[in-house]
PDB file of N, CA and C in Angstrom:
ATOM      1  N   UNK A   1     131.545 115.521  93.132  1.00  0.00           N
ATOM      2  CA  UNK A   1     130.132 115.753  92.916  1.00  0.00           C
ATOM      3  C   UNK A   1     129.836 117.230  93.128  1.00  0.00           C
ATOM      4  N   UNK A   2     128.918 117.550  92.606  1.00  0.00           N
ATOM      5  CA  UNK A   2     128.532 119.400  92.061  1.00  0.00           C
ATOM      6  C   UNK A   2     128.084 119.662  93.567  1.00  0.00           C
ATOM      7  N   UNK A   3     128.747 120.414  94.232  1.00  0.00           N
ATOM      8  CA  UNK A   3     127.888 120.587  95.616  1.00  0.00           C
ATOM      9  C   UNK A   3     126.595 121.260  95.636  1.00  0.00           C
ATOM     10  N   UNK A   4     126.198 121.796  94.644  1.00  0.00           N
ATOM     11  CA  UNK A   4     124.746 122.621  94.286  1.00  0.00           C
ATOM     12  C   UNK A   4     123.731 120.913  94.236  1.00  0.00           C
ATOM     13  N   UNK A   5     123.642 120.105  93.370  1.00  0.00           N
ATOM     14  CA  UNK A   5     122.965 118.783  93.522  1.00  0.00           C
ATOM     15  C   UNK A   5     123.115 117.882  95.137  1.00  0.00           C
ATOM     16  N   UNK A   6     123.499 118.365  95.913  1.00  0.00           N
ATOM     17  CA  UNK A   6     123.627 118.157  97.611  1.00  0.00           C
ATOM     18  C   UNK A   6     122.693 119.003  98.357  1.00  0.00           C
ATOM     19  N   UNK A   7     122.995 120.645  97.926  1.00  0.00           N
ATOM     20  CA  UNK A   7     122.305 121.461  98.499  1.00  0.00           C
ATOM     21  C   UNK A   7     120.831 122.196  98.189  1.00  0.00           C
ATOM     22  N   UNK A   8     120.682 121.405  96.907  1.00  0.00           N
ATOM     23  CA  UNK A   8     119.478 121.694  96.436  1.00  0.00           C
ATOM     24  C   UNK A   8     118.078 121.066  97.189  1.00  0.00           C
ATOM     25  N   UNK A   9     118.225 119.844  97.150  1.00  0.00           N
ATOM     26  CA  UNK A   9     117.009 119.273  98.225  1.00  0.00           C
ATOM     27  C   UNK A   9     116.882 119.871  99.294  1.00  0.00           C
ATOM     28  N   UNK A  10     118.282 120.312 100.135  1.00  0.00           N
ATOM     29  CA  UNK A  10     117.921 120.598 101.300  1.00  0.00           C
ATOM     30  C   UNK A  10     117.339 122.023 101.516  1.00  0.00           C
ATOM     31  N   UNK A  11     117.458 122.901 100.363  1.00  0.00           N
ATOM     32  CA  UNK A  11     116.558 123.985 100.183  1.00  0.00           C
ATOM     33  C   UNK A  11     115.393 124.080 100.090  1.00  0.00           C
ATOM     34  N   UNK A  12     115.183 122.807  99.143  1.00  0.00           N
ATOM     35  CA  UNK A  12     113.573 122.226  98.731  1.00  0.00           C
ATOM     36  C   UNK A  12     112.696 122.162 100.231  1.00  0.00           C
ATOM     37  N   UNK A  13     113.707 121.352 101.036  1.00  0.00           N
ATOM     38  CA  UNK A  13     112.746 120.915 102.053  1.00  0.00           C
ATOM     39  C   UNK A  13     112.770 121.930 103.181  1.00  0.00           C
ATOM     40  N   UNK A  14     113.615 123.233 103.139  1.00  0.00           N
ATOM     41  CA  UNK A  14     113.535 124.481 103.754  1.00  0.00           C
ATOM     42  C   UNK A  14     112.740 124.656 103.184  1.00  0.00           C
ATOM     43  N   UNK A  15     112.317 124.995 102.189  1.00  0.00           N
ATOM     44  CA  UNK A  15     111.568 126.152 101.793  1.00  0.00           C
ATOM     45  C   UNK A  15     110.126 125.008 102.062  1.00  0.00           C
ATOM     46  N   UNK A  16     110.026 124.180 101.832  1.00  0.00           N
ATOM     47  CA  UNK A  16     108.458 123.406 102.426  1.00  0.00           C
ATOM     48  C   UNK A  16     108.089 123.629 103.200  1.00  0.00           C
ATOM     49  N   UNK A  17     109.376 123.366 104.206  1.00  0.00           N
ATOM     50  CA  UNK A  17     108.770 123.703 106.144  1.00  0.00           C
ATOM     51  C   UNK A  17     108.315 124.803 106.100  1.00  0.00           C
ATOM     52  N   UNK A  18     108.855 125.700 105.483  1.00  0.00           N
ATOM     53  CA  UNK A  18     108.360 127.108 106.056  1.00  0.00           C
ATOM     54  C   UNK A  18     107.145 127.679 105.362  1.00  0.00           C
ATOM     55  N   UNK A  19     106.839 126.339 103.894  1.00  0.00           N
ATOM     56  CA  UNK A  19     105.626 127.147 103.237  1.00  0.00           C
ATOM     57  C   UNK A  19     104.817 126.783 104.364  1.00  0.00           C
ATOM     58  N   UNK A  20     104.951 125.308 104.938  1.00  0.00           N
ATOM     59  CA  UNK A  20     103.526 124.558 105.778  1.00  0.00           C
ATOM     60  C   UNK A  20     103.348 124.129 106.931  1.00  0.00           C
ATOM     61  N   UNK A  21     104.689 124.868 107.126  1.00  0.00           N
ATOM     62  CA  UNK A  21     104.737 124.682 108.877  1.00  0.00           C
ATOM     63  C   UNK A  21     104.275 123.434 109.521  1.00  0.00           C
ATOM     64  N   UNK A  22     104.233 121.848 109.122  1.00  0.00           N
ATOM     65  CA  UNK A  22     103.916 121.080 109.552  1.00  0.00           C
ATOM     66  C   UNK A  22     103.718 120.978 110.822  1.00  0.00           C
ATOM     67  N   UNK A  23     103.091 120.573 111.727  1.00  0.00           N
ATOM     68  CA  UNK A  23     102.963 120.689 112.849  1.00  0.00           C
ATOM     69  C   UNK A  23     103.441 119.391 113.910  1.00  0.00           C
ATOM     70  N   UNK A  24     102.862 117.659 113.860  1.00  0.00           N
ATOM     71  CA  UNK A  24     103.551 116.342 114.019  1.00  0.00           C
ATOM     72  C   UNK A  24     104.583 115.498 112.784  1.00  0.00           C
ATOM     73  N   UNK A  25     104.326 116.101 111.870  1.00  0.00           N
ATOM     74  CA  UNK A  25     104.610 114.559 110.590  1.00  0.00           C
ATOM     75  C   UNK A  25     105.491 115.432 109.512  1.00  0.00           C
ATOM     76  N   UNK A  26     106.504 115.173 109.095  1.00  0.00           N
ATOM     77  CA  UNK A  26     107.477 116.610 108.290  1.00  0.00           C
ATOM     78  C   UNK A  26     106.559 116.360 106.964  1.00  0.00           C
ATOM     79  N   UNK A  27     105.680 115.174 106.423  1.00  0.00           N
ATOM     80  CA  UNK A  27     104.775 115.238 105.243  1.00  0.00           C
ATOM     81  C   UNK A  27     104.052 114.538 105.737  1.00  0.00           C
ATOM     82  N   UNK A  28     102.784 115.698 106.175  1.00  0.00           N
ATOM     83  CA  UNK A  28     101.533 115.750 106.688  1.00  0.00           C
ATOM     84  C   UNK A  28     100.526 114.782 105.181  1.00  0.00           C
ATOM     85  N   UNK A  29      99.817 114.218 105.814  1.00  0.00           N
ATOM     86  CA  UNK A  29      98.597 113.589 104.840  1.00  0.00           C
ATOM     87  C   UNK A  29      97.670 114.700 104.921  1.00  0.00           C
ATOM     88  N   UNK A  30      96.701 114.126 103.975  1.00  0.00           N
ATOM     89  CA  UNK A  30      95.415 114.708 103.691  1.00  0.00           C
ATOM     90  C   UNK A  30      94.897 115.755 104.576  1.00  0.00           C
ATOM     91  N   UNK A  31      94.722 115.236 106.022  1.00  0.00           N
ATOM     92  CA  UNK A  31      94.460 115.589 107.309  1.00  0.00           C
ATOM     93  C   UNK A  31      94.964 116.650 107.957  1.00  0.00           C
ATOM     94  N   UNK A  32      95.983 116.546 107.608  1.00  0.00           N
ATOM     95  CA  UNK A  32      97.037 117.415 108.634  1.00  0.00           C
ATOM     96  C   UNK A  32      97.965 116.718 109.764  1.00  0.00           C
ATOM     97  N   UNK A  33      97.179 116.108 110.394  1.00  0.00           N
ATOM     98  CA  UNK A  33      97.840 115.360 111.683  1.00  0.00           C
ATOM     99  C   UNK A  33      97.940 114.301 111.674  1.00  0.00           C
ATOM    100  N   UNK A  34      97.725 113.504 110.146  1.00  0.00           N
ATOM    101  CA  UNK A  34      98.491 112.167 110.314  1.00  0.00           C
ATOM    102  C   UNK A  34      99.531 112.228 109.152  1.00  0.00           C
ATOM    103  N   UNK A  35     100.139 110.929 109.297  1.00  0.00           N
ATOM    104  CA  UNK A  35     101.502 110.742 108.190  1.00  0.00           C
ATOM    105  C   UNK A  35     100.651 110.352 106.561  1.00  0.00           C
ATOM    106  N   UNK A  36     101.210 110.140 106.173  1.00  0.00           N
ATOM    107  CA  UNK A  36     100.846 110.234 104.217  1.00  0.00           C
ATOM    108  C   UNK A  36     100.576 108.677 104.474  1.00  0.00           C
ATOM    109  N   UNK A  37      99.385 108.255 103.581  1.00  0.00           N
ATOM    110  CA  UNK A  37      98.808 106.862 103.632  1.00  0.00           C
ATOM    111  C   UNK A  37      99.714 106.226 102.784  1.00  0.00           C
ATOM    112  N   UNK A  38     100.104 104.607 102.923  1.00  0.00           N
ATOM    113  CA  UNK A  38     101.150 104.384 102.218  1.00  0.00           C
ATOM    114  C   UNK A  38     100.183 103.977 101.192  1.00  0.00           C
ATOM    115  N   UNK A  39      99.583 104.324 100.747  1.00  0.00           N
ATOM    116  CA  UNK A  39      98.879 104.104  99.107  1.00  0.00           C
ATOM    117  C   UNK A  39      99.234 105.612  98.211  1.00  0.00           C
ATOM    118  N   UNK A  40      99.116 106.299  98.964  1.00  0.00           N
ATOM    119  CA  UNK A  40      99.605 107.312  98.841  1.00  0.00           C
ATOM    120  C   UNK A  40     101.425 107.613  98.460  1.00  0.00           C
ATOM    121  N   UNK A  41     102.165 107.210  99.265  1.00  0.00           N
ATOM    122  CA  UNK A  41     103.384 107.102  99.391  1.00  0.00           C
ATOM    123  C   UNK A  41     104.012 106.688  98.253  1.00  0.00           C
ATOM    124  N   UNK A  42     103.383 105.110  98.047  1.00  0.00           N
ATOM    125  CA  UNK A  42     103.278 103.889  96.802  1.00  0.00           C
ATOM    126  C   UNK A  42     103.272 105.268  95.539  1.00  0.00           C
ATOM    127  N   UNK A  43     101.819 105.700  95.068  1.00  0.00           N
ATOM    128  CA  UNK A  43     101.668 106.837  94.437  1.00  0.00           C
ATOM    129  C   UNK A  43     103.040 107.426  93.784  1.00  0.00           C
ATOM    130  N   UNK A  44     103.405 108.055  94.702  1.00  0.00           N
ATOM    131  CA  UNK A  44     104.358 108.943  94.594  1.00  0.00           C
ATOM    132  C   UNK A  44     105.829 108.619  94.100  1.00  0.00           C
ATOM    133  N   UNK A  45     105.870 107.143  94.838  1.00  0.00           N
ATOM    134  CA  UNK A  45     107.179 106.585  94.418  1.00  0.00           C
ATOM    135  C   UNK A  45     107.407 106.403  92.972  1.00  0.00           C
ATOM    136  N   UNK A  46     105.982 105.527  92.487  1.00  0.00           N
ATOM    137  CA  UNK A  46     105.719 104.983  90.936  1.00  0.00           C
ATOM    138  C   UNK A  46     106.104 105.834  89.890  1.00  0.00           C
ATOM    139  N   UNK A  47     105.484 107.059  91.144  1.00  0.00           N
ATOM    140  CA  UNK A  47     105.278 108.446  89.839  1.00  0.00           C
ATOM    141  C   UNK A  47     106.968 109.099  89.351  1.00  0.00           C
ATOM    142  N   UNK A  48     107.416 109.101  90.931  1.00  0.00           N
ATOM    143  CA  UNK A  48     109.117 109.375  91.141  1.00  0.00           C
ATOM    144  C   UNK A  48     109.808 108.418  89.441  1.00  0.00           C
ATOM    145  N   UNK A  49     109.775 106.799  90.240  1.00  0.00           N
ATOM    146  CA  UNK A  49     110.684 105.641  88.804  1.00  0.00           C
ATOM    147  C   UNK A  49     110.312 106.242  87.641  1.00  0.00           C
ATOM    148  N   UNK A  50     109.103 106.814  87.357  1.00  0.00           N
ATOM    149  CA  UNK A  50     108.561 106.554  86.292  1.00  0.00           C
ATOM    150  C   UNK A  50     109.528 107.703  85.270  1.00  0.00           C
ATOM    151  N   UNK A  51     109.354 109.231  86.217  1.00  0.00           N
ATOM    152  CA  UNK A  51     110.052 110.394  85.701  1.00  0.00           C
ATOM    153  C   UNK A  51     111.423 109.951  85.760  1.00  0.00           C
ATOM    154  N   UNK A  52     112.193 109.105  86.933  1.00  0.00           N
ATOM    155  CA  UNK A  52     113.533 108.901  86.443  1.00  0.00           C
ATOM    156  C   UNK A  52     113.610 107.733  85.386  1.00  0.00           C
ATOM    157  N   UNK A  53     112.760 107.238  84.964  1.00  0.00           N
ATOM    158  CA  UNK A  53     113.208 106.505  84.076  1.00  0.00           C
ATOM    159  C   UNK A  53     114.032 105.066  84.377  1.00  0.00           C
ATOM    160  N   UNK A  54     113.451 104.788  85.831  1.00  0.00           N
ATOM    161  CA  UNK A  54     114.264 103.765  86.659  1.00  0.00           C
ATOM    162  C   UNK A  54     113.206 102.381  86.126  1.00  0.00           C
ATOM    163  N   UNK A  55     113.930 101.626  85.590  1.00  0.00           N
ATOM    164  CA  UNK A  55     113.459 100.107  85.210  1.00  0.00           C
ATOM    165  C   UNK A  55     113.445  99.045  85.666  1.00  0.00           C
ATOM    166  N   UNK A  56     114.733  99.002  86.798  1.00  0.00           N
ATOM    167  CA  UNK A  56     114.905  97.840  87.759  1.00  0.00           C
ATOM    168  C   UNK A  56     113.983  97.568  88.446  1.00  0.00           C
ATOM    169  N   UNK A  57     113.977  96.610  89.179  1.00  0.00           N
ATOM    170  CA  UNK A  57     112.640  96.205  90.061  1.00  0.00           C
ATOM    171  C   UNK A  57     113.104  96.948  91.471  1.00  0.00           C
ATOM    172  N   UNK A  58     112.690  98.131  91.572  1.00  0.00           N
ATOM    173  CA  UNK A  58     112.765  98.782  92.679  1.00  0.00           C
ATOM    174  C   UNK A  58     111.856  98.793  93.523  1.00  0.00           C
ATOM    175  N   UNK A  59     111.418  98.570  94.786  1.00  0.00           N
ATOM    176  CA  UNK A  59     110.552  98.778  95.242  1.00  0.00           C
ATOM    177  C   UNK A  59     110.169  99.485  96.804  1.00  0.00           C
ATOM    178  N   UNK A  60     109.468  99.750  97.591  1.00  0.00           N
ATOM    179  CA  UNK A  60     109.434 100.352  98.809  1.00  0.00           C
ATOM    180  C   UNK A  60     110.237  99.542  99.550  1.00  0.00           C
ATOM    181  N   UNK A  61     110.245  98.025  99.833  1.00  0.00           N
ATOM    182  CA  UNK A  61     110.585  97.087 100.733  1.00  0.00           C
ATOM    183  C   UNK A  61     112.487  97.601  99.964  1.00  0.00           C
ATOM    184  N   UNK A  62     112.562  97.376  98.933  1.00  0.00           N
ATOM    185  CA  UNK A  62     114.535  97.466  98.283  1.00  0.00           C
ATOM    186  C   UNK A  62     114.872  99.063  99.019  1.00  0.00           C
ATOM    187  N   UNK A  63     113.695  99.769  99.343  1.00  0.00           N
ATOM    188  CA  UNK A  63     114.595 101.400  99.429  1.00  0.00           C
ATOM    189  C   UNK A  63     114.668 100.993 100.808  1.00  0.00           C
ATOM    190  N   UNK A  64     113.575 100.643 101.976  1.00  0.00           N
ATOM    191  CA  UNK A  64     113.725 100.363 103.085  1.00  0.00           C
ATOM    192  C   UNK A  64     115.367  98.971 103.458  1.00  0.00           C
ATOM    193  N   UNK A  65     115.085  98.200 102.548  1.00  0.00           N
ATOM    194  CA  UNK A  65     116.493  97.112 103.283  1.00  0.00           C
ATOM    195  C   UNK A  65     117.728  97.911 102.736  1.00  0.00           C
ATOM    196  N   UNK A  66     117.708  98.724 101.994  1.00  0.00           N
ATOM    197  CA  UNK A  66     118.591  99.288 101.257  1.00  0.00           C
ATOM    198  C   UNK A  66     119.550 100.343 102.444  1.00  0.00           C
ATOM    199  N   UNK A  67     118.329 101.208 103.490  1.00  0.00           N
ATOM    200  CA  UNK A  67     118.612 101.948 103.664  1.00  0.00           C
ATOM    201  C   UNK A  67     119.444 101.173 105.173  1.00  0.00           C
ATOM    202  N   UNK A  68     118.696 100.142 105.809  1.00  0.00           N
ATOM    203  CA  UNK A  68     118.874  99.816 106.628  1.00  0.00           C
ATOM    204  C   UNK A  68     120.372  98.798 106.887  1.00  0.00           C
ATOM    205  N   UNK A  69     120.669  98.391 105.351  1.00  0.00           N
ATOM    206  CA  UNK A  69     121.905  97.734 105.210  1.00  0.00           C
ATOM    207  C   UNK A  69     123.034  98.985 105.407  1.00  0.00           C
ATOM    208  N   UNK A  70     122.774 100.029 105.229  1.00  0.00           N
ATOM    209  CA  UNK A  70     123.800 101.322 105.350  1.00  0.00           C
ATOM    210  C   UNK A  70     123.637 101.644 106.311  1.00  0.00           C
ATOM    211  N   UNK A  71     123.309 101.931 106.942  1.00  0.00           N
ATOM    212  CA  UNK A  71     122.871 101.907 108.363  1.00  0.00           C
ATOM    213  C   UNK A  71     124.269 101.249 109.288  1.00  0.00           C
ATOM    214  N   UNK A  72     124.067  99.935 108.893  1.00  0.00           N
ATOM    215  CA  UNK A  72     124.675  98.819 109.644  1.00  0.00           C
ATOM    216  C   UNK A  72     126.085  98.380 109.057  1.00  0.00           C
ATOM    217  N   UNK A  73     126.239  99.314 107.803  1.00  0.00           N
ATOM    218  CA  UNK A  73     127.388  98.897 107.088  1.00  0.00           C
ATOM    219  C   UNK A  73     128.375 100.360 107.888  1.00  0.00           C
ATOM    220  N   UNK A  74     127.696 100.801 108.542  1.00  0.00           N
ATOM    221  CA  UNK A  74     128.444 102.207 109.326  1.00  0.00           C
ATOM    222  C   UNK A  74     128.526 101.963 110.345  1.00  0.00           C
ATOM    223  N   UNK A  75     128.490 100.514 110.721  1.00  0.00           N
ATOM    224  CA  UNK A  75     128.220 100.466 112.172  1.00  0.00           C
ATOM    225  C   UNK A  75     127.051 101.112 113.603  1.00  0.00           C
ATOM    226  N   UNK A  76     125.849 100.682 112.750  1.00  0.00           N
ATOM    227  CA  UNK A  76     125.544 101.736 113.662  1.00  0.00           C
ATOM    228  C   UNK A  76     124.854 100.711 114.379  1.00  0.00           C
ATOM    229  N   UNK A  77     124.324 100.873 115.733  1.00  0.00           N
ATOM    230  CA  UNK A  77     124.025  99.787 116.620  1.00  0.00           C
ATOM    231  C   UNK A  77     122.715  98.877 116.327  1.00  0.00           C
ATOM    232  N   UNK A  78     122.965  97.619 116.049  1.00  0.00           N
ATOM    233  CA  UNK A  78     121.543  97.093 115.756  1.00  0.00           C
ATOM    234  C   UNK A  78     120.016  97.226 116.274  1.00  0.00           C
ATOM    235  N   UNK A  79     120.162  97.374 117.560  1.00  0.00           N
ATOM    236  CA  UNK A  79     118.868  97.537 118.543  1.00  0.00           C
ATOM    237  C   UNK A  79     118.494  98.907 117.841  1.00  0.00           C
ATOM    238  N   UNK A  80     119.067 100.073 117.406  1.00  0.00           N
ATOM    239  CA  UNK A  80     118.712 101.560 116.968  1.00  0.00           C
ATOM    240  C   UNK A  80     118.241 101.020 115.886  1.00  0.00           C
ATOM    241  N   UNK A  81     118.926 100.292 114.766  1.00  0.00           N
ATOM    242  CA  UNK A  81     118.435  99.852 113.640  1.00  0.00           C
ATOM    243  C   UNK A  81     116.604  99.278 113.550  1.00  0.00           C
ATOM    244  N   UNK A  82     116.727  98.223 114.163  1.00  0.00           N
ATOM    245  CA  UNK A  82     115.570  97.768 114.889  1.00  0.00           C
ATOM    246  C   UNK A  82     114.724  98.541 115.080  1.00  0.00           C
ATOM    247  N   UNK A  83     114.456  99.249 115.848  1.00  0.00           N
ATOM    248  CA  UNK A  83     114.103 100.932 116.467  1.00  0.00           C
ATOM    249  C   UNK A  83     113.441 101.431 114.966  1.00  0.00           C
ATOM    250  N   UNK A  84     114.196 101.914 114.402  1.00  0.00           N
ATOM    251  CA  UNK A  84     114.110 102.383 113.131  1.00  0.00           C
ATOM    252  C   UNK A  84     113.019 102.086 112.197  1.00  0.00           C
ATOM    253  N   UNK A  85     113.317 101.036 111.724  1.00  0.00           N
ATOM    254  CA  UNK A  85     112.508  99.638 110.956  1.00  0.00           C
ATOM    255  C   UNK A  85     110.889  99.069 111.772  1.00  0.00           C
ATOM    256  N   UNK A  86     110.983  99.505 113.306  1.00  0.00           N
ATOM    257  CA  UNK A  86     109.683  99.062 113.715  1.00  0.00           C
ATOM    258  C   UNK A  86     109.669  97.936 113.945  1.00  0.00           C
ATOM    259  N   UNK A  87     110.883  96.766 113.839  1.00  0.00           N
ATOM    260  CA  UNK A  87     110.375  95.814 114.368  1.00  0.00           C
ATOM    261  C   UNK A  87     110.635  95.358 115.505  1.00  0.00           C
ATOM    262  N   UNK A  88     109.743  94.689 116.078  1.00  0.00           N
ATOM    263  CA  UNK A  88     109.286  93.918 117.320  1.00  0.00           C
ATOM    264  C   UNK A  88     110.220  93.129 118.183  1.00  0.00           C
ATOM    265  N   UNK A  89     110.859  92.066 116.861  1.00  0.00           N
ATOM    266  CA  UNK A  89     111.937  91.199 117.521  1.00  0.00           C
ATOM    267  C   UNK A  89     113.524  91.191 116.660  1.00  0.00           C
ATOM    268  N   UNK A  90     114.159  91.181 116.912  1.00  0.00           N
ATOM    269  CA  UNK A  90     115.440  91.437 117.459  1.00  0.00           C
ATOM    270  C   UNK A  90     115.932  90.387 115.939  1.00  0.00           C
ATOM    271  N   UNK A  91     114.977  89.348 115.985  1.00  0.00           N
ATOM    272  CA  UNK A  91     115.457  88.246 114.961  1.00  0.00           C
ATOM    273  C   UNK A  91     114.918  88.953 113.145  1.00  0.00           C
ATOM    274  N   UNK A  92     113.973  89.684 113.393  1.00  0.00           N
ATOM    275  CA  UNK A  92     113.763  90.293 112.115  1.00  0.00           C
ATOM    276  C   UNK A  92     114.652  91.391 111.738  1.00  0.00           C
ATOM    277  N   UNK A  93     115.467  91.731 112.422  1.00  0.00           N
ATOM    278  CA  UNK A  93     116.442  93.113 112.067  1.00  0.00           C
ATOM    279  C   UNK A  93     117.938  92.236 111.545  1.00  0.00           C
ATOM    280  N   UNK A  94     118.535  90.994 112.419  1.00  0.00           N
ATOM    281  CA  UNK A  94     119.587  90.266 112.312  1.00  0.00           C
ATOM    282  C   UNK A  94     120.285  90.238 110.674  1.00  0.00           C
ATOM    283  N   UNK A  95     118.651  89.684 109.475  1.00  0.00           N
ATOM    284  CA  UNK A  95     119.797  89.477 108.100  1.00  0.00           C
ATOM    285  C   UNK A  95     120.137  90.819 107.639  1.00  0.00           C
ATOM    286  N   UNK A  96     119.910  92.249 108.306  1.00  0.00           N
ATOM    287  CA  UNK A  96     120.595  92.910 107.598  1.00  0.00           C
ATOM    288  C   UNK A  96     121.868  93.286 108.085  1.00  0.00           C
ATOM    289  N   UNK A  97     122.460  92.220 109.216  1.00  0.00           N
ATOM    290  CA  UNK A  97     123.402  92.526 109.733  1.00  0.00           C
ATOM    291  C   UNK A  97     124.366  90.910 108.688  1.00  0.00           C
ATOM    292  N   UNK A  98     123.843  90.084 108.361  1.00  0.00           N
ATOM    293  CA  UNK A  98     124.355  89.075 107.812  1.00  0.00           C
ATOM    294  C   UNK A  98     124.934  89.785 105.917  1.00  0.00           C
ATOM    295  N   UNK A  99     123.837  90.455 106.049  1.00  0.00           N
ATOM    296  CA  UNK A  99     123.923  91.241 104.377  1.00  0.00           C
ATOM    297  C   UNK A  99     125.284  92.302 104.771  1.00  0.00           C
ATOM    298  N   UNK A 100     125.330  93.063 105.096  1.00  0.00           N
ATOM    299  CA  UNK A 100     126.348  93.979 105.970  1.00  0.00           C
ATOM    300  C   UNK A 100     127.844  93.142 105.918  1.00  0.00           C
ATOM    301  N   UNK A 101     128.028  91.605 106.255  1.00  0.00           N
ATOM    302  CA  UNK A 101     129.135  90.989 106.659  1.00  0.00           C
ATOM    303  C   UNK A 101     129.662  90.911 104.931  1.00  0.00           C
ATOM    304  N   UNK A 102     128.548  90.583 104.133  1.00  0.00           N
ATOM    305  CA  UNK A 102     128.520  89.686 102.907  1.00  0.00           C
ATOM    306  C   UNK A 102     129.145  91.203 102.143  1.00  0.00           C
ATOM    307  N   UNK A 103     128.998  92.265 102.469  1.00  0.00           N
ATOM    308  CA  UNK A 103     129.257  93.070 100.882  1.00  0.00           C
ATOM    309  C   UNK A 103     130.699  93.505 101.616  1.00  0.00           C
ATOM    310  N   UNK A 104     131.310  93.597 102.512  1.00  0.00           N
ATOM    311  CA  UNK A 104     132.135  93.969 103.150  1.00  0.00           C
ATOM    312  C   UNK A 104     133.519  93.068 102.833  1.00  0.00           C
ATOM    313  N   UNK A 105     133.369  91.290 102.449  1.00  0.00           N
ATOM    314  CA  UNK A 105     134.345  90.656 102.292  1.00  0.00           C
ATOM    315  C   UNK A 105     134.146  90.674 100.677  1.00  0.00           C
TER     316      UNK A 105
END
């Protein structure tokens, strides 16, 4: 893979910080001091599929289990996972450890 398509975002998001110096939230909302409304977020994503030309049924919830199955497919400790994801109990984090077993055999 072109190492310039690796290092390009991470320039992108240098050069952001330093246009806007965020202060709590690395993408400040409207406000300043809160996080981006997820209607907002939604927004952005639609707008994202739309320019790539992505057709599958992708959605916020597929990028979130998506991310969280890699996560756990690296071993990384479930309770952090949990952590991560925001949830509460211990039993809502578990099928992405069942999904994790399933792509592995």
């Amino acid at each position: 893979m072109n190492g310039n398509l690796i290092r390009r975002p991470f320039r992108l998001l240098r050069k952001y910080y330093r246009t806007y110096q965020p202060k709590e939230w690395l993408f400040e909302g409207q406000y300043g001091n809160q996080p981006y409304s997820t209607r907002s977020l939604l927004q952005i994503f639609h707008r994202v599929k739309t320019i790539a030309a992505i057709r599958q049924g992708v959605t916020f919830y597929s990028l979130r289990h998506s991310y969280a199955t890699h996560l756990r497919e690296r071993e990384t400790d479930i309770k952090l996972i949990q952590e991560l994801l925001g949830h509460n109990n211990l039993k809502t984090t578990l099928p992405y450890t069942d999904v994790s077993h399933r792509s592995l055999e």
